[in-house]
Protein backbone atom coordinates (compact mmCIF):
# COMPACT_ATOMS: atom_id res chain seq x y z
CA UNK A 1 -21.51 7.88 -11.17
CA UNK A 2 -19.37 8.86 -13.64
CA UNK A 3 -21.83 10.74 -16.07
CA UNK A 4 -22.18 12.79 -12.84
CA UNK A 5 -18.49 13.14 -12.42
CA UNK A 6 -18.43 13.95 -15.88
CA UNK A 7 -21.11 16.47 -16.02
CA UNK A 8 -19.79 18.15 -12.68
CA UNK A 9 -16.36 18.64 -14.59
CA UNK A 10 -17.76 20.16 -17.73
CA UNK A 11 -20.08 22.60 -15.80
CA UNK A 12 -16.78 24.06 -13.38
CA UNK A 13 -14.71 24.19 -16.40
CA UNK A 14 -17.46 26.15 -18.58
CA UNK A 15 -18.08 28.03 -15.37
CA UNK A 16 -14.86 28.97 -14.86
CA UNK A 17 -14.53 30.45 -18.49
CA UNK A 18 -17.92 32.06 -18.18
CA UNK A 19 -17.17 33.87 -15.46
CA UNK A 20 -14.74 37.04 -14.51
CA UNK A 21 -11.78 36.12 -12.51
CA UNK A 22 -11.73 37.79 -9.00
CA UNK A 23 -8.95 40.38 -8.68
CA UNK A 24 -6.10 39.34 -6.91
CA UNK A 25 -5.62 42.09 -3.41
CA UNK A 26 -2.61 44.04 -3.53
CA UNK A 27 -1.40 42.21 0.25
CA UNK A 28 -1.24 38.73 -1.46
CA UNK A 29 1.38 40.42 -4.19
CA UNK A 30 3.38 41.33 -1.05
CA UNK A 31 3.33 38.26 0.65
CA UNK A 32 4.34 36.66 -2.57
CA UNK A 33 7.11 38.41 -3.24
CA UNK A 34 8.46 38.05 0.02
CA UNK A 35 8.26 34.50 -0.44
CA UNK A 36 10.18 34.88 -3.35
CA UNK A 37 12.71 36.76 -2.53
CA UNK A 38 13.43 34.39 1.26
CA UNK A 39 13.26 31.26 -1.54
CA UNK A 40 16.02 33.07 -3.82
CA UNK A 41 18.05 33.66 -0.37
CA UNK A 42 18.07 30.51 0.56
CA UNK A 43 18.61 29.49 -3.16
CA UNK A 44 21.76 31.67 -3.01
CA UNK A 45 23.23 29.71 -0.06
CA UNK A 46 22.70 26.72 -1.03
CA UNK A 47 25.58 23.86 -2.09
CA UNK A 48 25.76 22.68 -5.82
CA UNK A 49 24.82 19.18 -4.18
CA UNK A 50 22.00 20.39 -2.11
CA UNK A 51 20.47 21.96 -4.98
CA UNK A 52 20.74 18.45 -7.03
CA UNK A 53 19.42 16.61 -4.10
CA UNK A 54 16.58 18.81 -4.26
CA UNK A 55 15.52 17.35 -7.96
CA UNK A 56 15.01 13.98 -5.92
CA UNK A 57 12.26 11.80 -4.74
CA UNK A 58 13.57 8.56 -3.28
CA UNK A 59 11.68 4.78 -2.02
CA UNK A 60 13.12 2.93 0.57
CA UNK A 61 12.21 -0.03 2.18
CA UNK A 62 10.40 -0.34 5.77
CA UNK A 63 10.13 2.36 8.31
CA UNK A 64 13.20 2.82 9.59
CA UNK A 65 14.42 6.02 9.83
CA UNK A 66 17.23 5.30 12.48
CA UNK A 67 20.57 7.27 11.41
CA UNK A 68 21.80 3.66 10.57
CA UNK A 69 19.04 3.60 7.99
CA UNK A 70 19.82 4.66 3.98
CA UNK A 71 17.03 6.17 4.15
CA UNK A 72 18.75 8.63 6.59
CA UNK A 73 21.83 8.88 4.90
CA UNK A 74 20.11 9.95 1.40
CA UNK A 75 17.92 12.97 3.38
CA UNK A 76 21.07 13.96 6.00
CA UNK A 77 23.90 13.19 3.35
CA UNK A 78 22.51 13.38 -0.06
CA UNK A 79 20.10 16.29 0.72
CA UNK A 80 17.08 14.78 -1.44
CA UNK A 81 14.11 16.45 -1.81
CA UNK A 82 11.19 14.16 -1.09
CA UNK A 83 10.28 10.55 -0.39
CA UNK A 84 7.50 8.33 -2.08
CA UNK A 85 5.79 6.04 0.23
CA UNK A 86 4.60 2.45 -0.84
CA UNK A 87 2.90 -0.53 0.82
CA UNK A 88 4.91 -2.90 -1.55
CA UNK A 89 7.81 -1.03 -0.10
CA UNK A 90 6.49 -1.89 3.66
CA UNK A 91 6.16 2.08 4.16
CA UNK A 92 2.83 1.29 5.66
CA UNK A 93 1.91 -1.19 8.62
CA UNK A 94 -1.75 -2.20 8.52
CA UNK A 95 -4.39 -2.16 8.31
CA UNK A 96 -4.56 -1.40 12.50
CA UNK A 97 -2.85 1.82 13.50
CA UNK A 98 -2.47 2.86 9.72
CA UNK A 99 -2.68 6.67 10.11
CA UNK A 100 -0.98 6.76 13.24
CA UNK A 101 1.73 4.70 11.98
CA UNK A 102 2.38 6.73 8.56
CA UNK A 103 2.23 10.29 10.80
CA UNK A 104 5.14 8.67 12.91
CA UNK A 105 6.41 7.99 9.53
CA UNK A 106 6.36 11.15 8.08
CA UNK A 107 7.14 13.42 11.13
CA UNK A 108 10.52 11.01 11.60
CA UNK A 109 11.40 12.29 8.00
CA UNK A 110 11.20 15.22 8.86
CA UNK A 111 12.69 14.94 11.80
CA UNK A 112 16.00 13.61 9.78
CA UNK A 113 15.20 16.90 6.79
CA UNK A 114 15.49 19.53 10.00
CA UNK A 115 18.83 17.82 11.61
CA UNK A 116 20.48 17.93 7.74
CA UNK A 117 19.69 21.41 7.07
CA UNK A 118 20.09 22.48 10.99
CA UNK A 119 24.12 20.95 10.53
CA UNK A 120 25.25 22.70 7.41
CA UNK A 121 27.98 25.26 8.32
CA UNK A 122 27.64 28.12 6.12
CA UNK A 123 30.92 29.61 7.09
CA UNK A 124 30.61 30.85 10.29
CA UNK A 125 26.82 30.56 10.45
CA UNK A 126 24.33 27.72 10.65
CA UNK A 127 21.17 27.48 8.47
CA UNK A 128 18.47 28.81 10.66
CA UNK A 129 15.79 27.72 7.03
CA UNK A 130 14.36 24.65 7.26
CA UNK A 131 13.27 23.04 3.81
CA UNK A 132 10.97 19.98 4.47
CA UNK A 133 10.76 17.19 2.89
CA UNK A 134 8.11 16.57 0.12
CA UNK A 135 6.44 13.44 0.79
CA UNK A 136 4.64 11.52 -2.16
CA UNK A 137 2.35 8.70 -2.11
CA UNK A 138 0.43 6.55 -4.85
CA UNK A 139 -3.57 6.76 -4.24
CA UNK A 140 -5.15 5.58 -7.28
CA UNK A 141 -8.36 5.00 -5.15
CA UNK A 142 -11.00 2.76 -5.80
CA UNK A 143 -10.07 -0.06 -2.54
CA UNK A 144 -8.03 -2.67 -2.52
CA UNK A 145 -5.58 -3.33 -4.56
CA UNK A 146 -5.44 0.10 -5.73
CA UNK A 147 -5.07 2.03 -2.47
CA UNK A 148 -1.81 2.50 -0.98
CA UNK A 149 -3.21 3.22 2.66
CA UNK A 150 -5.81 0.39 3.34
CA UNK A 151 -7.50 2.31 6.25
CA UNK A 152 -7.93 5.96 7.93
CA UNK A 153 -6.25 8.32 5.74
């Protein structure tokens, strides 16, 4: 198995040297730059502390993501950027419900990431720009222990 995954990498790499690269479409250039400039807005109008927060990816214990929670208090009040989820950490109840219980997980994150940047006051205005959360995990593969999720995702 891994001579083939071996071979398979060596003949996309040579393959991707051998042959041209496809010419990127003048639309995509567009949309790019529009994305640009909307991140360098929202850049602009953003706190000293937000933009810290931003460098962060935080673990927490469990999943509660109640407003009593830290967890809630470091997104809302902290402004961090992203969250790494971990079964030692109890991030992930198993192995029934597994997927259904990290989605909850994840979309009550986010959840907390919208009502912090929906609450900023930006003189006069609110931020209408929602920046969600990045959301990490852990999957070295190969089953137990080395997967993070022991079922359905």
């Amino acid at each position: 198995m891994k001579r083939f995954l071996y071979g398979l990498f060596l003949f996309v790499l040579i393959a991707g040297l051998i042959l041209p690269a496809s010419p990127v479409q003048a639309s995509s250039i567009t949309a790019d730059g529009e994305a640009k400039q909307k991140a360098e807005a929202l850049l602009q109008k953003m706190s000293a502390e937000e933009k810290v927060g931003q460098l962060f990816l935080v673990s927490f214990k469990g999943t509660d993501v109640s407003s009593a929670s830290q967890i809630y208090d470091l997104i809302v009040n902290k402004h961090v950027g992203g969250v790494v989820l971990d079964s030692a950490n109890d991030n992930f109840i198993g192995p029934d419900n597994t997927l259904e219980s990290a989605q909850n997980l994840v979309s009550e994150l986010q959840s907390a990431a919208l009502t912090e940047n929906s609450s900023i006051d930006l003189g006069g205005s609110t931020r209408t720009n929602h920046i969600p959360l990045f959301v990490g995990i852990s999957q070295e593969g190969d089953s137990n222990p080395y997967d993070q999720i022991i079922n359905g995702m």
